[in-house]
C-alpha atoms as a PDB file:
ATOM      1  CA  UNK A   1     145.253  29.764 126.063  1.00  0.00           C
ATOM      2  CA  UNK A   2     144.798  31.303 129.246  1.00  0.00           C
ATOM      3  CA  UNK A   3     143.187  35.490 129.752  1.00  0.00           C
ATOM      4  CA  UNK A   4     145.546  37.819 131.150  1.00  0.00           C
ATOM      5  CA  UNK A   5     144.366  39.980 133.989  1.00  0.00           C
ATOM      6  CA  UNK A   6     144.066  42.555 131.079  1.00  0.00           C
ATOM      7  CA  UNK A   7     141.629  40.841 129.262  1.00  0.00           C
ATOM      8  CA  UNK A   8     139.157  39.645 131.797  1.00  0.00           C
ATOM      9  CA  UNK A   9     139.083  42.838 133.035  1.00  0.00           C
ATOM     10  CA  UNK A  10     138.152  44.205 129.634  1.00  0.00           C
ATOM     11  CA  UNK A  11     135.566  41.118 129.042  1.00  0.00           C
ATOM     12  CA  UNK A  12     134.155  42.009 132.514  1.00  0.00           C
ATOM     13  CA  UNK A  13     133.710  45.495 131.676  1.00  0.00           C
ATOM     14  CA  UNK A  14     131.933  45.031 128.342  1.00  0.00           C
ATOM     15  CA  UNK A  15     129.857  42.646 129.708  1.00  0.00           C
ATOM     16  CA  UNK A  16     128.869  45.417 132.675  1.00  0.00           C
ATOM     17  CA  UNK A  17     128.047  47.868 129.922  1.00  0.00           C
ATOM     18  CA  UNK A  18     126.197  45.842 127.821  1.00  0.00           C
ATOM     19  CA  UNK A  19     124.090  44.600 131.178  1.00  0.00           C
ATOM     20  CA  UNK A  20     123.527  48.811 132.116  1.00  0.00           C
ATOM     21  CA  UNK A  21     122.458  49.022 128.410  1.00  0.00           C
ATOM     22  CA  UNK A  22     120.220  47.020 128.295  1.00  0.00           C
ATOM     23  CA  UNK A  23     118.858  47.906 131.667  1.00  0.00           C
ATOM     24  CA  UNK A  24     118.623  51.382 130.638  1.00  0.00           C
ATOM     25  CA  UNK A  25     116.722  50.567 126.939  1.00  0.00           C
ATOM     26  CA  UNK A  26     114.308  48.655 129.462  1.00  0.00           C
ATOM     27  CA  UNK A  27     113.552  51.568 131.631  1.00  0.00           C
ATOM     28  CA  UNK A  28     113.402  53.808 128.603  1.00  0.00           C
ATOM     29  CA  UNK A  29     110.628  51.839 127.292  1.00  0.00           C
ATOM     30  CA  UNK A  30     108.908  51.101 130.418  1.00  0.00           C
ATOM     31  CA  UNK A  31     108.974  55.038 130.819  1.00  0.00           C
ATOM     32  CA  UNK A  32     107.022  55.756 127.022  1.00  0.00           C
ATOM     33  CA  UNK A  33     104.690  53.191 127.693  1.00  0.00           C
ATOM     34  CA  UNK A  34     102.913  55.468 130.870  1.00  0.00           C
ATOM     35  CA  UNK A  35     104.169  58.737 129.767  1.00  0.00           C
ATOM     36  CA  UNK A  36     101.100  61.019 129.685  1.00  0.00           C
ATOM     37  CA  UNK A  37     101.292  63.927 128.218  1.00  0.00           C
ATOM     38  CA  UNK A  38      99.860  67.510 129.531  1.00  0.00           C
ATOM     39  CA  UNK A  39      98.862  69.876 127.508  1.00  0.00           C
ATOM     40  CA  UNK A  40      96.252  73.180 127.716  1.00  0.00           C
ATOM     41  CA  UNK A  41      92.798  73.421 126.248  1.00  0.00           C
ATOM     42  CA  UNK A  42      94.178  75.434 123.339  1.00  0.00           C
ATOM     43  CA  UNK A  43      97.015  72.672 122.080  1.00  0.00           C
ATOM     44  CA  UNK A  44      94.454  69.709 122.943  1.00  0.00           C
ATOM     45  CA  UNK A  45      91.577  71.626 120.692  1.00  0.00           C
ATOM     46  CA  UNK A  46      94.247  72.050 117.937  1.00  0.00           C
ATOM     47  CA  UNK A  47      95.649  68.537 117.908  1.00  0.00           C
ATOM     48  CA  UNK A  48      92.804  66.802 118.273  1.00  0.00           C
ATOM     49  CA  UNK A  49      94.304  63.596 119.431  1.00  0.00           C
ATOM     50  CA  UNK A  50      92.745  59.647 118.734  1.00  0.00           C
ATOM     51  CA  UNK A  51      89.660  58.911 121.277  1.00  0.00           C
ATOM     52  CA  UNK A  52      92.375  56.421 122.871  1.00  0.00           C
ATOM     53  CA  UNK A  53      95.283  58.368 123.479  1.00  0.00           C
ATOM     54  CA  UNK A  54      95.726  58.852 127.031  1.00  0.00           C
ATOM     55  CA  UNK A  55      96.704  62.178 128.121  1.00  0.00           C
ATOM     56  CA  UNK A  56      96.452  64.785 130.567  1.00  0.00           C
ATOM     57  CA  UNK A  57      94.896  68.668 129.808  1.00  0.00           C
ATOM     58  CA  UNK A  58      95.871  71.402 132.351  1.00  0.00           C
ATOM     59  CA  UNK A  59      93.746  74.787 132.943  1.00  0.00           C
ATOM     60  CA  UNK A  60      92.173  77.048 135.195  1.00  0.00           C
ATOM     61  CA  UNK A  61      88.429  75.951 136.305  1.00  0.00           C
ATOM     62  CA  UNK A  62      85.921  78.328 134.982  1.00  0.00           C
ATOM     63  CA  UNK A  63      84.283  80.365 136.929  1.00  0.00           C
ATOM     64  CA  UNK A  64      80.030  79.046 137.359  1.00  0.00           C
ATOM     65  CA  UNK A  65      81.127  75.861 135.162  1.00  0.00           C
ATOM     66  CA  UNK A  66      81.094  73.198 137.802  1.00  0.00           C
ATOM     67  CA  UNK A  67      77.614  70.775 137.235  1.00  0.00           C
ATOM     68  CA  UNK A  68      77.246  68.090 139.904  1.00  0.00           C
ATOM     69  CA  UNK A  69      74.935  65.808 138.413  1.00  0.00           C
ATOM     70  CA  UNK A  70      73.732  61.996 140.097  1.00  0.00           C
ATOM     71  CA  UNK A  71      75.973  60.718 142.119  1.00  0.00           C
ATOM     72  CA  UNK A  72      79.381  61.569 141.525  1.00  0.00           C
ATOM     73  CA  UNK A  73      79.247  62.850 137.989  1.00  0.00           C
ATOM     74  CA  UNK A  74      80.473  66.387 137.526  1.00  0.00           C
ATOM     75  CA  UNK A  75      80.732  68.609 134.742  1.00  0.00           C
ATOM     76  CA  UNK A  76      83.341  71.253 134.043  1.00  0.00           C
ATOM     77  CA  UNK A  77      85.092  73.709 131.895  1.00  0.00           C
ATOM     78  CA  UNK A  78      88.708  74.189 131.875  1.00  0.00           C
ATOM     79  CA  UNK A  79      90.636  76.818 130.159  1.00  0.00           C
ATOM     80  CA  UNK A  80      94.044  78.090 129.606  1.00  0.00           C
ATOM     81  CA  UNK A  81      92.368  81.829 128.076  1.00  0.00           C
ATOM     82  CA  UNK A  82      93.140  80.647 124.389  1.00  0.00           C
ATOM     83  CA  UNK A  83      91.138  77.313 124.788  1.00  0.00           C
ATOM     84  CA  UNK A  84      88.274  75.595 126.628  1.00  0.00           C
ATOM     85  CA  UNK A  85      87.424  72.015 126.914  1.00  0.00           C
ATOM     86  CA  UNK A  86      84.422  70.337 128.897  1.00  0.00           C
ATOM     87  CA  UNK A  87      85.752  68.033 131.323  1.00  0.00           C
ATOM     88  CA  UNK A  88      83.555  65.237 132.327  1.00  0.00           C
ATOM     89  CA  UNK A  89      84.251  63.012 135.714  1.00  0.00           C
ATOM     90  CA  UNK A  90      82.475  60.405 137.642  1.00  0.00           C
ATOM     91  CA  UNK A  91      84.395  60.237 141.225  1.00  0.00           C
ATOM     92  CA  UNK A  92      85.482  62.302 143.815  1.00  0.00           C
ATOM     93  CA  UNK A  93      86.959  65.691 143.249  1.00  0.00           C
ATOM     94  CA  UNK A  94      89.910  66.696 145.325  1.00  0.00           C
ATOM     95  CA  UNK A  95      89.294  68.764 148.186  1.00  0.00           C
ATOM     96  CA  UNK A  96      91.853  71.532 146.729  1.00  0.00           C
ATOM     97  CA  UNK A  97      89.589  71.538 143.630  1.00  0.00           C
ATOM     98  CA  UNK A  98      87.701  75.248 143.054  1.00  0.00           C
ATOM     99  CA  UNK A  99      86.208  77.520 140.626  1.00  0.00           C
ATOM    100  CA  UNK A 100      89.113  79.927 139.701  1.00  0.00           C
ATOM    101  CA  UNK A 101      92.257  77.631 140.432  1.00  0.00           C
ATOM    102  CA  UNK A 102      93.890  75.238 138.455  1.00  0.00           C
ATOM    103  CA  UNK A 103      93.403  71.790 137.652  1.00  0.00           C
ATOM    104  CA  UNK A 104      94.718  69.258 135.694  1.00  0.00           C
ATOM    105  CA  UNK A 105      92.515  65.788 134.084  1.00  0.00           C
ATOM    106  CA  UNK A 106      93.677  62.470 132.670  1.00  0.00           C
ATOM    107  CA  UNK A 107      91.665  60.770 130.511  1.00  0.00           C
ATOM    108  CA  UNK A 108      90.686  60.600 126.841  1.00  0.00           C
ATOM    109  CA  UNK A 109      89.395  63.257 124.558  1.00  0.00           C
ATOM    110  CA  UNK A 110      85.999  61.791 122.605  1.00  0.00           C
ATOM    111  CA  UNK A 111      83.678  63.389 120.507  1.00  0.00           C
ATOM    112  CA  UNK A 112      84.912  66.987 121.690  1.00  0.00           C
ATOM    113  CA  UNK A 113      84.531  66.373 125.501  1.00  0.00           C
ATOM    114  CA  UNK A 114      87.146  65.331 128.194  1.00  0.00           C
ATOM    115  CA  UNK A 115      86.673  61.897 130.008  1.00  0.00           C
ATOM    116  CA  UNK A 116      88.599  62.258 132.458  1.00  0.00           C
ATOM    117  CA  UNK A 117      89.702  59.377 135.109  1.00  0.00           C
ATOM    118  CA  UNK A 118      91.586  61.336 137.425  1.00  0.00           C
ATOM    119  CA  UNK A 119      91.735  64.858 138.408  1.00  0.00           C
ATOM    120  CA  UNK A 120      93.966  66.503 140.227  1.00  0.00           C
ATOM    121  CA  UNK A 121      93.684  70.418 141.866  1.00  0.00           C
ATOM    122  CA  UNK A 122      96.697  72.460 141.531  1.00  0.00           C
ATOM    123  CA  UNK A 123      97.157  75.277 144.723  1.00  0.00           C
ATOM    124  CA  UNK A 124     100.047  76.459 142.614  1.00  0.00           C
ATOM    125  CA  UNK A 125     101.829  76.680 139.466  1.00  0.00           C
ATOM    126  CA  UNK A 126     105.105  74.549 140.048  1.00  0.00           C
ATOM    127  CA  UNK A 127     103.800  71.411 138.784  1.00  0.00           C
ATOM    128  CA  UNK A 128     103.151  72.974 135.214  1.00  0.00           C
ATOM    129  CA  UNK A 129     105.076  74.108 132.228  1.00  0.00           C
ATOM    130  CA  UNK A 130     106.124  77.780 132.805  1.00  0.00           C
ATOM    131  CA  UNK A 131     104.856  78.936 129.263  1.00  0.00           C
ATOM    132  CA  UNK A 132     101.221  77.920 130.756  1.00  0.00           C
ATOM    133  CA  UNK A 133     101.946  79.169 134.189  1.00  0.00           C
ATOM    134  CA  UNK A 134     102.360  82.649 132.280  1.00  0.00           C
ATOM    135  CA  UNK A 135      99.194  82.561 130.478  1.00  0.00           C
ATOM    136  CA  UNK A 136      97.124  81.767 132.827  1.00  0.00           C
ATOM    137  CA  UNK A 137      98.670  84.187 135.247  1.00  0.00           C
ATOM    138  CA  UNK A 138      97.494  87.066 133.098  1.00  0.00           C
ATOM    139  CA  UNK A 139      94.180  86.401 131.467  1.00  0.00           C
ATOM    140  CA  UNK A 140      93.236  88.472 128.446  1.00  0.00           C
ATOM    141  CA  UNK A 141      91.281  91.988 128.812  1.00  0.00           C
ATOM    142  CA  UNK A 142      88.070  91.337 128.793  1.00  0.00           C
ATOM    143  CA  UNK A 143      87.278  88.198 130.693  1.00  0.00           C
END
């Protein structure tokens, strides 16, 4: 029994969406896998995530908290004004990187200290959820 023109065009079909489905579940998956997730000092303190969940925590640099120590190993606070989390690095810092602006880290959050691997200096806040734009664009009275 021979397919119509009808049919083969339906069979071709199907068998295109089933390909772009299963291309798509691929991607989707490949996507979780290196998803990192940002998220202020406050919401990482309050979470608390496992020592090896990688993530990334976003803030403003405190003021006097940057501590070069041997080498390349430097020490810092960040904060979103709810929040503050030591951040510690071994590697070079960006050359936007300050006291005062913001900065983002990835890495893993052990024993109540930031590793980070990377960091990354932020010269504005477009790269960052608005909510945390907002807060940090108005820091409390006081500080």
């Amino acid at each position: 029994m021979a397919m119509t023109r009808k049919k083969r065009r339906i069979m071709f079909l199907a068998a295109g969406a089933l390909a772009m489905t299963g291309a798509t579940a691929l991607a989707v998956v490949g996507f979780r896998e290196s998803i990192v997730f940002f998220m202020p000092p406050a919401e990482l303190l309050a979470k608390a995530p496992g020592p090896e969940q990688r993530l990334r925590v976003g803030g403003m640099v405190v003021e006097g908290s940057v501590v070069r120590g041997q080498g390349e190993t430097v020490r810092f606070t960040l904060t979103d004004y709810e929040g503050s989390v030591e951040v510690a690095f071994a590697g070079v810092l960006p050359d936007l990187f300050s006291e005062g602006q913001g900065a983002v880290a990835e890495g893993y959050f052990r024993e109540g200290r930031f590793e980070a691997r990377e960091v990354l200096a932020k010269h504005d806040e477009k790269y960052m959820p608005r909510n945390v734009a907002d807060t940090l664009k108005t820091p409390p009275p006081g500080t």
